[in-house]
Protein backbone atom coordinates (compact mmCIF):
# COMPACT_ATOMS: atom_id res chain seq x y z
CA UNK A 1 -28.56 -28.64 -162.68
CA UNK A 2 -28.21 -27.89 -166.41
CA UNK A 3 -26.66 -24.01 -167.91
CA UNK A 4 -30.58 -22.34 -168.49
CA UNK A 5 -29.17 -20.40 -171.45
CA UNK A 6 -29.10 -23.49 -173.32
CA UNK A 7 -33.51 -23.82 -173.03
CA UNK A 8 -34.02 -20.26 -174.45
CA UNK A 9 -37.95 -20.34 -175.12
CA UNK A 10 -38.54 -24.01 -173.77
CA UNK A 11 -40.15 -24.92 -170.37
CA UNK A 12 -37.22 -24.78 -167.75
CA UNK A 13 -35.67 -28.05 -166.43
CA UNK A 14 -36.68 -26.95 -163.20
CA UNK A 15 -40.42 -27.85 -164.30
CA UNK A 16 -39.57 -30.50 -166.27
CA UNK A 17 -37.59 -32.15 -163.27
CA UNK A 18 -40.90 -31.95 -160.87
CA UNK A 19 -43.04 -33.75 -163.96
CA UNK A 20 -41.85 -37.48 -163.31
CA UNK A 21 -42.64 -36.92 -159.15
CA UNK A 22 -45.60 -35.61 -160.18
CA UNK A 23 -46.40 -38.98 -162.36
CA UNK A 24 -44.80 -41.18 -159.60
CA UNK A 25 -46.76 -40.19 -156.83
CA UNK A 26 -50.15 -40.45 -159.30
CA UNK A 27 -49.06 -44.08 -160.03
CA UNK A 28 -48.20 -44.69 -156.61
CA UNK A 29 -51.97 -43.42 -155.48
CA UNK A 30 -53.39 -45.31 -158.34
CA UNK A 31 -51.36 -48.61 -157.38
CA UNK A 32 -53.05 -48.58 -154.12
CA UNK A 33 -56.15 -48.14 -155.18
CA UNK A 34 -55.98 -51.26 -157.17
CA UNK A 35 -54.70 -52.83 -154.58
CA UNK A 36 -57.17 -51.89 -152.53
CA UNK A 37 -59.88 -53.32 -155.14
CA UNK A 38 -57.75 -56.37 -155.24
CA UNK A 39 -58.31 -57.18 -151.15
CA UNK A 40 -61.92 -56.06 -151.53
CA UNK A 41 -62.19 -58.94 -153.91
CA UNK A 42 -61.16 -61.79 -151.86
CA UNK A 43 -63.21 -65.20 -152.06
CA UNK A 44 -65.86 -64.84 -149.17
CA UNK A 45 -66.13 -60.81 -149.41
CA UNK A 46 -69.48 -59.18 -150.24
CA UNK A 47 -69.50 -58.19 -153.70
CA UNK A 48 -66.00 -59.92 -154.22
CA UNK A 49 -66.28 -60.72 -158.05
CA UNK A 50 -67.69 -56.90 -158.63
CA UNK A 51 -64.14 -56.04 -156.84
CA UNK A 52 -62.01 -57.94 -158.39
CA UNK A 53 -63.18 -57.70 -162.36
CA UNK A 54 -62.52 -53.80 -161.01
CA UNK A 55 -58.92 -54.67 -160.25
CA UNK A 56 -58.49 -57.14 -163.31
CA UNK A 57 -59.83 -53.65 -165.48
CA UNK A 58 -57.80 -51.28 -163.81
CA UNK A 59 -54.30 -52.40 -162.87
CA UNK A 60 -53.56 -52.78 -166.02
CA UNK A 61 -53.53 -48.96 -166.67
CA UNK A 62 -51.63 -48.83 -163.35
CA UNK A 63 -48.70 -51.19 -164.61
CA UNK A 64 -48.64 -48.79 -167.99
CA UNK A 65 -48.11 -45.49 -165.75
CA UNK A 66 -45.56 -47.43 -164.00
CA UNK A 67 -43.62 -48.22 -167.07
CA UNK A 68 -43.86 -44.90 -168.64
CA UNK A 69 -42.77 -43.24 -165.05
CA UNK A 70 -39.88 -45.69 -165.04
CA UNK A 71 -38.77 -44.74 -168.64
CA UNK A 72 -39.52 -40.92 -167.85
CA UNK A 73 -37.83 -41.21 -164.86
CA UNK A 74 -34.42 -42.16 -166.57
CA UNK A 75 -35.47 -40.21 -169.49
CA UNK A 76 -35.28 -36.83 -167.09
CA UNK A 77 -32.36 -38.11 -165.54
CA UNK A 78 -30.35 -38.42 -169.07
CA UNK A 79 -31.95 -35.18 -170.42
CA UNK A 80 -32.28 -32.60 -167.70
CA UNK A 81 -29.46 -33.55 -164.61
CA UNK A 82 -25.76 -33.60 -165.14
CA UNK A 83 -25.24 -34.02 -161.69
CA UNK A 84 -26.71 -37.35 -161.52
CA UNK A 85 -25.86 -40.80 -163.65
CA UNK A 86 -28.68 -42.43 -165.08
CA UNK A 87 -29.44 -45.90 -163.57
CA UNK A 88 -26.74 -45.36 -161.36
CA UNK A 89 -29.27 -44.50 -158.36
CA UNK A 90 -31.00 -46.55 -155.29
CA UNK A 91 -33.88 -44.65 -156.92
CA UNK A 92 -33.16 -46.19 -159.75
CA UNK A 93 -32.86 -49.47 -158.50
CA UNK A 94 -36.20 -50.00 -156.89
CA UNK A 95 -37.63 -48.70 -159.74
CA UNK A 96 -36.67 -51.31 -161.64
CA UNK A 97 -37.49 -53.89 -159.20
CA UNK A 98 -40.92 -52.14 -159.03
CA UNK A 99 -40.99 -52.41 -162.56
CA UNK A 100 -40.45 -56.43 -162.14
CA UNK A 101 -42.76 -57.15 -159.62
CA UNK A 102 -45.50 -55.18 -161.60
CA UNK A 103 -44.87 -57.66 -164.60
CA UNK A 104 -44.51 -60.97 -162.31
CA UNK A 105 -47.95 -59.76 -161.32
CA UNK A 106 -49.61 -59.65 -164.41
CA UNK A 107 -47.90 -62.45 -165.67
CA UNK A 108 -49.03 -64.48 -162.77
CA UNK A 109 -52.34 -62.65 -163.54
CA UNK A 110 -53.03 -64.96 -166.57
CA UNK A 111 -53.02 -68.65 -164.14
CA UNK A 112 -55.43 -67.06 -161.59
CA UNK A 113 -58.28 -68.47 -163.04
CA UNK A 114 -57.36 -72.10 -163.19
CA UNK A 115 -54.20 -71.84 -160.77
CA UNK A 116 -54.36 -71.66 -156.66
CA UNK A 117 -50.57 -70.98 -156.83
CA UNK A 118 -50.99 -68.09 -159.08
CA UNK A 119 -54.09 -67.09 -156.94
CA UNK A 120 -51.80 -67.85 -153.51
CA UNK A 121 -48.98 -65.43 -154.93
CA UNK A 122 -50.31 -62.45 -156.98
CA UNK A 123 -50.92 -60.80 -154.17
CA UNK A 124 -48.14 -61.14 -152.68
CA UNK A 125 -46.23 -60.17 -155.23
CA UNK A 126 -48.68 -56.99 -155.71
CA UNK A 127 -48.07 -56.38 -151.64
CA UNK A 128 -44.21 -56.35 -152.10
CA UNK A 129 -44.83 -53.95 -155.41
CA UNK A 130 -46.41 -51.52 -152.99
CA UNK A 131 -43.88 -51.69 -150.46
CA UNK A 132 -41.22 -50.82 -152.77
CA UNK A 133 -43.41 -47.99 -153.88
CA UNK A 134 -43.00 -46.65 -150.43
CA UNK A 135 -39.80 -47.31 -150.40
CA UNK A 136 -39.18 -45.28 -153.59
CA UNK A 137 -40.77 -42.14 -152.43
CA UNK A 138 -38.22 -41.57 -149.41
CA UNK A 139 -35.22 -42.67 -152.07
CA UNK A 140 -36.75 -39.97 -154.80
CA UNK A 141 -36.92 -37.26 -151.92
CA UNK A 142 -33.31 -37.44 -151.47
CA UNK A 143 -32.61 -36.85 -155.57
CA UNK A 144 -35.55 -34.10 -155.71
CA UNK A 145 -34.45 -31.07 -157.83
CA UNK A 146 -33.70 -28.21 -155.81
């Protein structure tokens, strides 16, 4: 990793480098969770419009984690590992896709209302924003610190 004389009487890297996993898998947890709110909320469910004014309050806290995780992750990958390039990663990669699909969502968020395409595709877009959430886990576990 990085020379640890150089962080004298700051936290170690080695802490530091477990701190955007840490947020990941919290955002990851918290995506599906809104998700989960999201399906609750279909037309024809019980309680469907208690479920989704739940998702339409809370996902967008989820899409701010997963910007600042995306932004921490390449900020930890600039600041604390030499051995890796930042943005130069499958990790990476997905991330960023991630990133997309979160703001196609809540883009397409704003027609849902008065649109039955926008209703037809947010959550499809959410489902393939989850996916690559799973996806990103196995890619992070190869970069891990060690």
């Amino acid at each position: 990793m990085t020379d640890p004389g150089r962080y004298a009487n700051r936290t170690p890297p080695m802490l530091l480098g477990w701190a955007h996993p840490a947020a990941g898998a919290v955002t990851i947890l918290l995506a599906a969770r809104g998700a989960s709110l999201g399906l609750r909320g279909r037309a024809g469910r019980r309680a469907a419009e208690h479920y989704r004014a739940r998702h339409a309050a809370f996902m967008p806290w989820v899409y701010g984690l997963v910007l600042v995780s995306w932004a921490g992750g390449l900020a930890s990958i600039w600041a604390l590992r030499d051995d890796l390039a930042p943005a130069a990663s499958g990790h990476f990669a997905v991330g960023t896709a991630i990133v997309a699909l979160f703001s196609a969502a809540a883009l397409v968020s704003r027609w849902i209302a008065t649109d039955a395409r926008a209703r037809a595709i947010h959550p499809w877009i959410g489902a393939a924003a989850l996916l690559l959430c799973g996806v990103q886990v196995f890619l992070g576990l190869q970069i891990m610190p060690h």
